[in-house]
C-alpha atoms as a PDB file:
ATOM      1  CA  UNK A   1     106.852  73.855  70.302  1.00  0.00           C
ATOM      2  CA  UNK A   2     107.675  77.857  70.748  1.00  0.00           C
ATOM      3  CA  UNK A   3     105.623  77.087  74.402  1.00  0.00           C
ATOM      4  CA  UNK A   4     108.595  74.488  75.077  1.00  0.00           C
ATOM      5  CA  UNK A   5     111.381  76.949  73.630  1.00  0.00           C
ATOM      6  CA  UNK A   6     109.886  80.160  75.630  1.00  0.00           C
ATOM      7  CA  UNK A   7     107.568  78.729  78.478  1.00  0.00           C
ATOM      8  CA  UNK A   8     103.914  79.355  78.635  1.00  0.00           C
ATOM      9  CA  UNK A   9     103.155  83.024  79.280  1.00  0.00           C
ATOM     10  CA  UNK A  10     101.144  83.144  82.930  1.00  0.00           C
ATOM     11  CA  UNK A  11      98.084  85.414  83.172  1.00  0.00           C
ATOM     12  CA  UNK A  12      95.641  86.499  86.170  1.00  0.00           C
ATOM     13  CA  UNK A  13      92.419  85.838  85.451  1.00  0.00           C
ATOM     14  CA  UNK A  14      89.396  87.324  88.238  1.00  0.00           C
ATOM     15  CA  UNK A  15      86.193  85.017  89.217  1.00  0.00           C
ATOM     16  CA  UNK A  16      83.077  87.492  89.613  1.00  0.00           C
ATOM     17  CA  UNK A  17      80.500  86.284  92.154  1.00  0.00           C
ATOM     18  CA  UNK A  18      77.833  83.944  89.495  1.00  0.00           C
ATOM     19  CA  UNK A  19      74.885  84.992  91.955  1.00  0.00           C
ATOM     20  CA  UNK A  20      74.370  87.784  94.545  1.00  0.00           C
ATOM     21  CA  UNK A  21      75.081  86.230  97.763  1.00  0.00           C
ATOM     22  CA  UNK A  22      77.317  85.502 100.617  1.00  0.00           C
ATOM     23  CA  UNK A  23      80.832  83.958  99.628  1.00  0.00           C
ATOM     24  CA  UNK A  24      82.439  81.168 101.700  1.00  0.00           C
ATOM     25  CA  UNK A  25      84.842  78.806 101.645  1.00  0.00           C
ATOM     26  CA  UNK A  26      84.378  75.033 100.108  1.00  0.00           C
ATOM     27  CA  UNK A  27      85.040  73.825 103.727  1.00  0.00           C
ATOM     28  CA  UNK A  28      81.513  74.783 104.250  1.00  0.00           C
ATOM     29  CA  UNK A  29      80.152  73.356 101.709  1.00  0.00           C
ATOM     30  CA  UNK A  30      78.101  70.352 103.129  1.00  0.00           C
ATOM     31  CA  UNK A  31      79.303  67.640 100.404  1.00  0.00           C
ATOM     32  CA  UNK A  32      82.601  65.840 100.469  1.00  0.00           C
ATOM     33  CA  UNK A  33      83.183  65.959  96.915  1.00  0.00           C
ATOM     34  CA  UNK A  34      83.528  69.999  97.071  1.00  0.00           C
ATOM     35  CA  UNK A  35      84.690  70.484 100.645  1.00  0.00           C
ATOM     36  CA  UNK A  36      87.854  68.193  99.772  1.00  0.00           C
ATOM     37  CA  UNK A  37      88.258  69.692  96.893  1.00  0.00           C
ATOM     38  CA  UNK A  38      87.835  66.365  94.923  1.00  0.00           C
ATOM     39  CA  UNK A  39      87.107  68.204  91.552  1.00  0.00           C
ATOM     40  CA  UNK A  40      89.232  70.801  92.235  1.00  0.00           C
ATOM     41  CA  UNK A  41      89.714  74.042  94.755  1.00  0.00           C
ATOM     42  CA  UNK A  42      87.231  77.596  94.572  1.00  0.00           C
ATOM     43  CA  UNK A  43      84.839  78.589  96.770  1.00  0.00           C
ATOM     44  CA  UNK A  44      81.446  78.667  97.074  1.00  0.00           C
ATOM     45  CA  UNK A  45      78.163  81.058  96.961  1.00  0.00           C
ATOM     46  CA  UNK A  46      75.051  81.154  99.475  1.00  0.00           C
ATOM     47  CA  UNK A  47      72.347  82.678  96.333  1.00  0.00           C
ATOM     48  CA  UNK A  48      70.472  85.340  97.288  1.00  0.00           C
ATOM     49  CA  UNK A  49      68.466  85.145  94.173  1.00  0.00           C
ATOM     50  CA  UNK A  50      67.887  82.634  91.246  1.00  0.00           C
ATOM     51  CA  UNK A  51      70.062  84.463  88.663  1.00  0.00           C
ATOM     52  CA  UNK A  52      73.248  83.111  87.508  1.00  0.00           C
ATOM     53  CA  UNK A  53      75.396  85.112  85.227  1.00  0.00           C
ATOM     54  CA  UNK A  54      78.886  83.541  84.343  1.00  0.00           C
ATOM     55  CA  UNK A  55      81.803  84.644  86.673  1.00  0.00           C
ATOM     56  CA  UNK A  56      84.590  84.883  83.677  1.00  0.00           C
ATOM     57  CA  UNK A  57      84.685  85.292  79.998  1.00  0.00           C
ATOM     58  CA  UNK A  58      85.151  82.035  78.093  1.00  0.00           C
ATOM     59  CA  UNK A  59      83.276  79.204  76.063  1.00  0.00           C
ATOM     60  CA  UNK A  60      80.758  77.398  77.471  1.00  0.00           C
ATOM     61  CA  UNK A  61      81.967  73.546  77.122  1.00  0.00           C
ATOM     62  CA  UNK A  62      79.213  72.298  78.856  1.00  0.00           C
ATOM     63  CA  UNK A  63      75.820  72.866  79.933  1.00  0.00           C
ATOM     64  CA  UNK A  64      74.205  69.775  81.953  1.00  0.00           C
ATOM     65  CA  UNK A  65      71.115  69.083  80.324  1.00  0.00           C
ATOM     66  CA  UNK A  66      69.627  69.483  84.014  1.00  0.00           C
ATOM     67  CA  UNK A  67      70.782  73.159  83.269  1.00  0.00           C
ATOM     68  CA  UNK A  68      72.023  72.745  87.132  1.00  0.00           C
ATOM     69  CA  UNK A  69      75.292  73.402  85.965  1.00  0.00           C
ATOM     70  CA  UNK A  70      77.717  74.795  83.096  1.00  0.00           C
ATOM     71  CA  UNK A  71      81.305  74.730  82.423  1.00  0.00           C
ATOM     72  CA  UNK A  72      83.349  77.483  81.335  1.00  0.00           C
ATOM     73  CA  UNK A  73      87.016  77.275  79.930  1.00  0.00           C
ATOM     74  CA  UNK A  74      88.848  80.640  79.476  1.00  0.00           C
ATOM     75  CA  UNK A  75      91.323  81.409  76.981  1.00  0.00           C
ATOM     76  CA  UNK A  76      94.174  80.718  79.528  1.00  0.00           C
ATOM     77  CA  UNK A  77      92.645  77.226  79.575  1.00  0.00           C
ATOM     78  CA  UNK A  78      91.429  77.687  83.329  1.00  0.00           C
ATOM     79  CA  UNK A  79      88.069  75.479  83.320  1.00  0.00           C
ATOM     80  CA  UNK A  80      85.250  76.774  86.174  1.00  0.00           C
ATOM     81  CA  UNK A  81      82.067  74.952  86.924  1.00  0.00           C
ATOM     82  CA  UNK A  82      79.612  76.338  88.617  1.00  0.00           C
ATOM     83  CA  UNK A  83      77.297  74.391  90.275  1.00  0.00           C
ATOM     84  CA  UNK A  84      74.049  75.456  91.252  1.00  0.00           C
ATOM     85  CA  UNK A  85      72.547  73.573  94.671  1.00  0.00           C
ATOM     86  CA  UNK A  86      74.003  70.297  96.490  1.00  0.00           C
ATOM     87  CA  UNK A  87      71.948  67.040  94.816  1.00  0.00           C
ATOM     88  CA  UNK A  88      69.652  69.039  92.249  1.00  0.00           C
ATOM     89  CA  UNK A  89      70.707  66.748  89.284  1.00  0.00           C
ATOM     90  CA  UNK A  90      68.135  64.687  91.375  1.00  0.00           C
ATOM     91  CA  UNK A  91      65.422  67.747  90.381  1.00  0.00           C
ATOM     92  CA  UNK A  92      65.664  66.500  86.613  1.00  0.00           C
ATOM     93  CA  UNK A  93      65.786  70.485  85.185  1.00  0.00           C
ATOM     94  CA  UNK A  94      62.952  71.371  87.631  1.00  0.00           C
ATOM     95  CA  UNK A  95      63.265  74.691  88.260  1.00  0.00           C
ATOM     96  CA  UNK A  96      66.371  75.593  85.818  1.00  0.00           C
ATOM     97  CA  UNK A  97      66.079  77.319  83.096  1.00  0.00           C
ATOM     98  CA  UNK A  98      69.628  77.663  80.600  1.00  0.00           C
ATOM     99  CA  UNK A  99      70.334  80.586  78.788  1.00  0.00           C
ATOM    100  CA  UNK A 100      73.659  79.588  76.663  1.00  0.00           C
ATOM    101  CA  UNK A 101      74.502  76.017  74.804  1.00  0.00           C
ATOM    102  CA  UNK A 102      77.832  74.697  74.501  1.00  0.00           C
ATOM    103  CA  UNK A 103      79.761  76.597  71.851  1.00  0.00           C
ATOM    104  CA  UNK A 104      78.703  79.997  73.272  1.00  0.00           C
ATOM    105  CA  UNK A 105      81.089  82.804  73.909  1.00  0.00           C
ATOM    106  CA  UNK A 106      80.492  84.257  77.440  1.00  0.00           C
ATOM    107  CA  UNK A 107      81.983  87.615  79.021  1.00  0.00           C
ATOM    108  CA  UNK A 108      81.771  87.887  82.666  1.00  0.00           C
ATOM    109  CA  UNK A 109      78.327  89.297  83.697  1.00  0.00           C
ATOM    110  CA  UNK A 110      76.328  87.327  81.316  1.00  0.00           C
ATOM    111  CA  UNK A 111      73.244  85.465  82.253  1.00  0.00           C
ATOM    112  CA  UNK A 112      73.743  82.135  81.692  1.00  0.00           C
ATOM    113  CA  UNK A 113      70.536  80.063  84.069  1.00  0.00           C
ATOM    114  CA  UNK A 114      68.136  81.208  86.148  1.00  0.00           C
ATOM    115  CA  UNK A 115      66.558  78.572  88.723  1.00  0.00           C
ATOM    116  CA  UNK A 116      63.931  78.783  91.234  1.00  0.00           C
ATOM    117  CA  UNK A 117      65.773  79.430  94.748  1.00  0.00           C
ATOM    118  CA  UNK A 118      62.733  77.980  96.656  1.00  0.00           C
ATOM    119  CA  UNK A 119      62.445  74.994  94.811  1.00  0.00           C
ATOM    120  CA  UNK A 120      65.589  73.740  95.204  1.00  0.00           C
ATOM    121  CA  UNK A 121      65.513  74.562  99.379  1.00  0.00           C
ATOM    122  CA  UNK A 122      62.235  72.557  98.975  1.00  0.00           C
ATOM    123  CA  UNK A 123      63.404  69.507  96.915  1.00  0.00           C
ATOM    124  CA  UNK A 124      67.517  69.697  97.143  1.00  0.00           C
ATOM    125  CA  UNK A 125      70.026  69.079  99.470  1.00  0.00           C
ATOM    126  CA  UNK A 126      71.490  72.939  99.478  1.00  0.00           C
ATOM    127  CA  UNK A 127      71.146  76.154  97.207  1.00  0.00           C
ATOM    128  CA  UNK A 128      74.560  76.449  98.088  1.00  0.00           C
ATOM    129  CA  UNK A 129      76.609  77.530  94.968  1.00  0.00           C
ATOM    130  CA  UNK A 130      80.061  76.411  93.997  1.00  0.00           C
ATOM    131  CA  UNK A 131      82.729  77.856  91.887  1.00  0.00           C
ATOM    132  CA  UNK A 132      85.228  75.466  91.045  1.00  0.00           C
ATOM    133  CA  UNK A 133      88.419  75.491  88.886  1.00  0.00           C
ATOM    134  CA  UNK A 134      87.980  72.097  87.694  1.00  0.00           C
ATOM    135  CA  UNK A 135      91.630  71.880  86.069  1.00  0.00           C
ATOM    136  CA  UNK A 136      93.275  73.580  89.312  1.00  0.00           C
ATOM    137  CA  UNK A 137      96.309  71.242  89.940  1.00  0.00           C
ATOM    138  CA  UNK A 138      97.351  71.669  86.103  1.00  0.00           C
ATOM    139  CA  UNK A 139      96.196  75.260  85.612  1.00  0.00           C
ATOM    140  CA  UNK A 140      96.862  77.311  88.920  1.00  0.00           C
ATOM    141  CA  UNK A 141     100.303  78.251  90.219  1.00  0.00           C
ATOM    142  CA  UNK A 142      98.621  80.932  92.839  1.00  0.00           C
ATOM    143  CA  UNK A 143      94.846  80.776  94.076  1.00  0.00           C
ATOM    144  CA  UNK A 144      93.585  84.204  96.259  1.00  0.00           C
ATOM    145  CA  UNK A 145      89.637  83.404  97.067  1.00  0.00           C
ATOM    146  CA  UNK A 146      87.880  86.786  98.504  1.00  0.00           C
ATOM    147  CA  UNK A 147      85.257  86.226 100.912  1.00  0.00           C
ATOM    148  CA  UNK A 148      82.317  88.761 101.206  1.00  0.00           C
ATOM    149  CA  UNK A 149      79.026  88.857 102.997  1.00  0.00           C
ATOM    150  CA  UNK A 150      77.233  90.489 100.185  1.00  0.00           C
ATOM    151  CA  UNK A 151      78.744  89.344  96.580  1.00  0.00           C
ATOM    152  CA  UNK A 152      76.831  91.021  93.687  1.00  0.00           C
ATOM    153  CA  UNK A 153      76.837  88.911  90.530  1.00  0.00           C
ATOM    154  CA  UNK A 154      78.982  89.579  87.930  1.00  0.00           C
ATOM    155  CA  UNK A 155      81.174  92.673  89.756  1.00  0.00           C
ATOM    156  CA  UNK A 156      82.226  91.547  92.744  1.00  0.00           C
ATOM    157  CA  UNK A 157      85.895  89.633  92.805  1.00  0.00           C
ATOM    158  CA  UNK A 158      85.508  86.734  94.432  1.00  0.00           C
ATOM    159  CA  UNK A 159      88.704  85.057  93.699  1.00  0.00           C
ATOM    160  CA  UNK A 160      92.187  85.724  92.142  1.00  0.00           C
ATOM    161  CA  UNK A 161      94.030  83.495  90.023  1.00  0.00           C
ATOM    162  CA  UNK A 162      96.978  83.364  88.321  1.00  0.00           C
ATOM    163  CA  UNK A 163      97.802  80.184  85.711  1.00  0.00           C
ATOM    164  CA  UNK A 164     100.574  78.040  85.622  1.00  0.00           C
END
């Protein structure tokens, strides 16, 4: 009710690179359901390396059992998946290992999987990482991605947001 009387209070929230790597955008991504933004807008993350730590501090509200990708919702109720590879549900777990369960408390930074970059090149479609605000049409009133050629995990910004 006080929300109704005194409108929700917006916040900026920053999205740390989840793996060291080269940020693009979701156009590039080579699977319809993320380059037209079908579960929402964010960008994406060529891995360098098979560590994932989580790119903002929330809860963990899911972990696939795969551990190929987790779901974070922040206290400004901005949900971001991160989804490791294009097609590695198909892998059954292969290759992933998960650090946190659903429940967990996460700051940015923390290690949350670590997967086997070569294995999924071998038996995936893509390492190719997206970040995706999975609430963004209810959530987001302004989205700023940053682009870099050499993202390190958990420091460098690699978008701005600012909630509804």
């Amino acid at each position: 009710m006080l929300e109704k009387l005194f409108g929700k209070k917006s916040t900026e929230e920053t999205l740390l690179a989840p793996v060291n790597g080269k940020v693009v955008s979701l156009d590039e991504v080579d699977d319809p359901v993320f380059s037209q933004r079908m579960m929402g807008d964010g960008v994406a993350v060529e891995p360098a390396d098979g560590k994932v730590v989580s790119p903002i501090s929330g809860e963990i509200v899911q972990i696939f059992p795969t551990n190929h990708a987790v779901g974070i919702k922040t206290k400004s109720g901005i949900e971001v998946l991160v989804h490791i590879g294009l097609e590695t549900v198909s892998m059954e777990g292969e290759g992933f290992e998960g650090h946190v369960k659903q429940g967990d408390k996460v700051s940015a930074g923390d290690h949350l999987i670590t997967f086997d970059p070569e294995l999924v090149k071998e038996k995936a479609k893509s390492t190719i990482t997206p970040v995706i605000i999975t609430n963004f049409d209810d959530a987001v009133e302004t989205f700023d991605p940053s682009y870099s050629d050499e993202a390190q995990a958990g420091e460098t910004s690699i978008a701005t947001v600012k909630t509804k």
